[in-house]
N, C-alpha and C. Protein backbone atom coordinates (compact mmCIF):
# COMPACT_ATOMS: atom_id res chain seq x y z
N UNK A 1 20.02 29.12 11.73
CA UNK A 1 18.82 28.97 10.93
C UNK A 1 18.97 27.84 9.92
N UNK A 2 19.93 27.44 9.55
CA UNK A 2 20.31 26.17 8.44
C UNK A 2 20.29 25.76 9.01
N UNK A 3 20.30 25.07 9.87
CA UNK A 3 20.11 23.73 11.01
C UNK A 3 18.76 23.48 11.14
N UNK A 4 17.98 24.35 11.36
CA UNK A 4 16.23 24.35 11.59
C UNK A 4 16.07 23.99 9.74
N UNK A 5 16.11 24.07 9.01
CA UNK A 5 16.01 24.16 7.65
C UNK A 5 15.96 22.89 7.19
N UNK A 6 17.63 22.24 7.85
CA UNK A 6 17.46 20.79 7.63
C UNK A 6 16.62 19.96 8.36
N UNK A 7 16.36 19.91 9.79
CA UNK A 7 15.57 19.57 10.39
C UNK A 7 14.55 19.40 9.81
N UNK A 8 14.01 20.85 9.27
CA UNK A 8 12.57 20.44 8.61
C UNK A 8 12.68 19.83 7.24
N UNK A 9 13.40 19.62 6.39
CA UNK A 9 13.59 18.58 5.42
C UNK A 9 13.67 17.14 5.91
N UNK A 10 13.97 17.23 6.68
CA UNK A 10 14.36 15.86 7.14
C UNK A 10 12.99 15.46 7.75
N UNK A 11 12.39 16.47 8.54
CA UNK A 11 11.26 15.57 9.01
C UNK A 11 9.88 15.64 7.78
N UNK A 12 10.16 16.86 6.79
CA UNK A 12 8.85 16.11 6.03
C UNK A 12 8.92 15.30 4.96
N UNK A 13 10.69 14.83 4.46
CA UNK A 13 10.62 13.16 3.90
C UNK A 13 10.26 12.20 4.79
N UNK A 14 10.79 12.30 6.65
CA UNK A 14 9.93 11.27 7.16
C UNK A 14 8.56 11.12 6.63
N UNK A 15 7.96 12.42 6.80
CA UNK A 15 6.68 12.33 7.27
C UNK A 15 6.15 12.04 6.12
N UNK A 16 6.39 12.33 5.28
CA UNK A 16 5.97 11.61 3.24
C UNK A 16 6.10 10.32 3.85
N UNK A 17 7.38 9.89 3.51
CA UNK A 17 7.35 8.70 3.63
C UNK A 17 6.21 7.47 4.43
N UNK A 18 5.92 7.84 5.37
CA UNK A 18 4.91 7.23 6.66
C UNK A 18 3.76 7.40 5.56
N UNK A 19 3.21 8.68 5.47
CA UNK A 19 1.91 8.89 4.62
C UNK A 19 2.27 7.90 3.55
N UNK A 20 3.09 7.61 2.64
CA UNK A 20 3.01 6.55 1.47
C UNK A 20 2.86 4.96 2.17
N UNK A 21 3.45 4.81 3.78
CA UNK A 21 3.25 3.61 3.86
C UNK A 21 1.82 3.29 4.64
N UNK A 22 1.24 4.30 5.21
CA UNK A 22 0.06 3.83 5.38
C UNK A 22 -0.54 3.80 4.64
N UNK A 23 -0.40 4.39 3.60
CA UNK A 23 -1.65 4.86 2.11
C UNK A 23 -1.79 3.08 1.89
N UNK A 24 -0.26 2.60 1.36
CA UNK A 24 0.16 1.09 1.24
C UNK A 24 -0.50 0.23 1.89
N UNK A 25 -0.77 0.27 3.26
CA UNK A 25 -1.39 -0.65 4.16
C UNK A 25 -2.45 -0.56 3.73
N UNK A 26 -2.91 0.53 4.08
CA UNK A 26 -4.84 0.69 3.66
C UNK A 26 -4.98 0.36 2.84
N UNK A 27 -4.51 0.37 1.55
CA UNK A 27 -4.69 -0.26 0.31
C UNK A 27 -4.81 -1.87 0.18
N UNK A 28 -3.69 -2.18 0.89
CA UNK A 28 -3.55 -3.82 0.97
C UNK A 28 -4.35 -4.22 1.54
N UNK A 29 -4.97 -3.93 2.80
CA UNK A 29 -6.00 -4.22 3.90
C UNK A 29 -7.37 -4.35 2.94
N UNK A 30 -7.81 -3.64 2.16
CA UNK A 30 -8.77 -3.12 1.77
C UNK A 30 -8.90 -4.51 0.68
N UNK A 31 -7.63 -4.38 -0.39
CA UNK A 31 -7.33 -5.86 -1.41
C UNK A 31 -7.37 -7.15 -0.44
N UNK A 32 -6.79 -6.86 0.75
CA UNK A 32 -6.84 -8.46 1.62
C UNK A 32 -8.42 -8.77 1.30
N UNK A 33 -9.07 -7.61 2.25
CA UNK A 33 -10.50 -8.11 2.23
C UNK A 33 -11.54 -8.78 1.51
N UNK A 34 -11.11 -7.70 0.66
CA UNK A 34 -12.04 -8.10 -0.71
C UNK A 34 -12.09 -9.54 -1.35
N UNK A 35 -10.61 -9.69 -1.43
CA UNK A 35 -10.30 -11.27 -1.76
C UNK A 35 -10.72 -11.79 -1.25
N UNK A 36 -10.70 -11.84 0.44
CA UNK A 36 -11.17 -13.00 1.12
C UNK A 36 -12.47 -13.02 1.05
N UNK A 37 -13.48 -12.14 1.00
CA UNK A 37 -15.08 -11.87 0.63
C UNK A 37 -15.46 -12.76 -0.69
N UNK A 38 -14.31 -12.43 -1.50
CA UNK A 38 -14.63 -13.13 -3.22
C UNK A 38 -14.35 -14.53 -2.70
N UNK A 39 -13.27 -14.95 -2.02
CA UNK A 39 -13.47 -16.35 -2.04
C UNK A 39 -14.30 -16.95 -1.35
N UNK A 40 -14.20 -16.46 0.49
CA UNK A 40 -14.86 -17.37 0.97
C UNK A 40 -16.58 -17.24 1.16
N UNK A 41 -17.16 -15.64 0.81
CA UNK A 41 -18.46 -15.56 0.94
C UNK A 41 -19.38 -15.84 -0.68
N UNK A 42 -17.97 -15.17 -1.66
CA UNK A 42 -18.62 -15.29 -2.91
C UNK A 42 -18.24 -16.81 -3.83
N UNK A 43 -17.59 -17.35 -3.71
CA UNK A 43 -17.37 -18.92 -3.65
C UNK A 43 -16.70 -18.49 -5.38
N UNK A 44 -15.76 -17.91 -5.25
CA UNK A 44 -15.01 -17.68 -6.81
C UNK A 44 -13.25 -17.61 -5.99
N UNK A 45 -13.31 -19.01 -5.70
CA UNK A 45 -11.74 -19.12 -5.30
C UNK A 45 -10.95 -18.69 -5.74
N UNK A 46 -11.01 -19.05 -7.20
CA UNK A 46 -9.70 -19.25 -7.99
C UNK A 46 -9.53 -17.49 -8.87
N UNK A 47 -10.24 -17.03 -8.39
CA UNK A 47 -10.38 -15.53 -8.92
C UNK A 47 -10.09 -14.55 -7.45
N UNK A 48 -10.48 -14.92 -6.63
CA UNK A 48 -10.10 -13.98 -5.77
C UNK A 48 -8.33 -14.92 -5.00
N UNK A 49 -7.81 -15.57 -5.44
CA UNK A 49 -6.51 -15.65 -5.63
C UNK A 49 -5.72 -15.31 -6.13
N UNK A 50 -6.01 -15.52 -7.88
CA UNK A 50 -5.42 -13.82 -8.79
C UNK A 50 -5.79 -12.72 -8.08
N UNK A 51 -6.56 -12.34 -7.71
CA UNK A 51 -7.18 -11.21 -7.24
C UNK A 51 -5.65 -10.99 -6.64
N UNK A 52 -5.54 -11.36 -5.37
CA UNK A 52 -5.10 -11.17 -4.37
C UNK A 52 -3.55 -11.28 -4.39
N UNK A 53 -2.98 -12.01 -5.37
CA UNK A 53 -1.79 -12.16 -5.75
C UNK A 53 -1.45 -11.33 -6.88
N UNK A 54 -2.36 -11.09 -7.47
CA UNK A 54 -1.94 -9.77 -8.76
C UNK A 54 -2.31 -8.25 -8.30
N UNK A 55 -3.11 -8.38 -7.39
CA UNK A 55 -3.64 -7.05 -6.78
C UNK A 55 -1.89 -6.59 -5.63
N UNK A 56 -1.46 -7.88 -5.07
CA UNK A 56 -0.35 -7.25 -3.69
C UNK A 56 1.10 -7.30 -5.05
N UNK A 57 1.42 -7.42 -6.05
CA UNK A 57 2.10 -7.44 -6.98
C UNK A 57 2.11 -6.38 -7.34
N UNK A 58 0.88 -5.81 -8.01
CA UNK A 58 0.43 -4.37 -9.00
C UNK A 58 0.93 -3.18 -7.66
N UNK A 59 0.37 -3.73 -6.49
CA UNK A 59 0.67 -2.24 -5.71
C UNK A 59 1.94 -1.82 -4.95
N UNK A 60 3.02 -3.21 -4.65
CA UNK A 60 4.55 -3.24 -4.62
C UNK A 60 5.14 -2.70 -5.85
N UNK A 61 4.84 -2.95 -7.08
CA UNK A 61 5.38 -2.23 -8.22
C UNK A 61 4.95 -0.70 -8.14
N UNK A 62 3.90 -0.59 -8.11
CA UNK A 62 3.17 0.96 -7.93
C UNK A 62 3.98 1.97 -7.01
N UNK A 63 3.96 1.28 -5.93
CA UNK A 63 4.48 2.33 -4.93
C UNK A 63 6.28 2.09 -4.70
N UNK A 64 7.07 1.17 -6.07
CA UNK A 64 8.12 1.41 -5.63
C UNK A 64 8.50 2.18 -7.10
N UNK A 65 7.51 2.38 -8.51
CA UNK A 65 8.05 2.68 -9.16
C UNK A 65 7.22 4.51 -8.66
N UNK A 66 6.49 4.59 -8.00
CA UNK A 66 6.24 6.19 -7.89
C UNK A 66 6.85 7.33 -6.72
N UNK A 67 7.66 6.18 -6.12
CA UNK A 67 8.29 6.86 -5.12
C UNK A 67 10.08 7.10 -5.10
């Protein structure tokens, strides 16, 4: 029965883990977009560059200082 015990520890830090990195993707995907909308449809280059470089910054810090 300790063997099944660890098993299942082991698979639901995998499985955390995965859930934090898709959360990550979707998040980034979502900041990719937007940026590229602000620059190339909304014509505010130089803002959806911060955007996009302070937005993939803020959420590498985020998800390495909450995990």
């Amino acid at each position: 029965m300790a063997d099944n015990s660890g098993e299942y520890r082991a698979h639901l830090a995998t499985y955390n883990s995965f859930n934090k990195l898709v959360l990550f993707m979707i998040l980034w995907i979502v900041l990719l977009l937007s940026s590229m909308a602000l620059g190339l449809i909304g014509g505010v280059h130089l803002l959806s560059l911060l955007l996009g470089i302070g937005g993939t910054v803020a959420l590498l810090i985020a998800f390495a200082v909450l995990s």
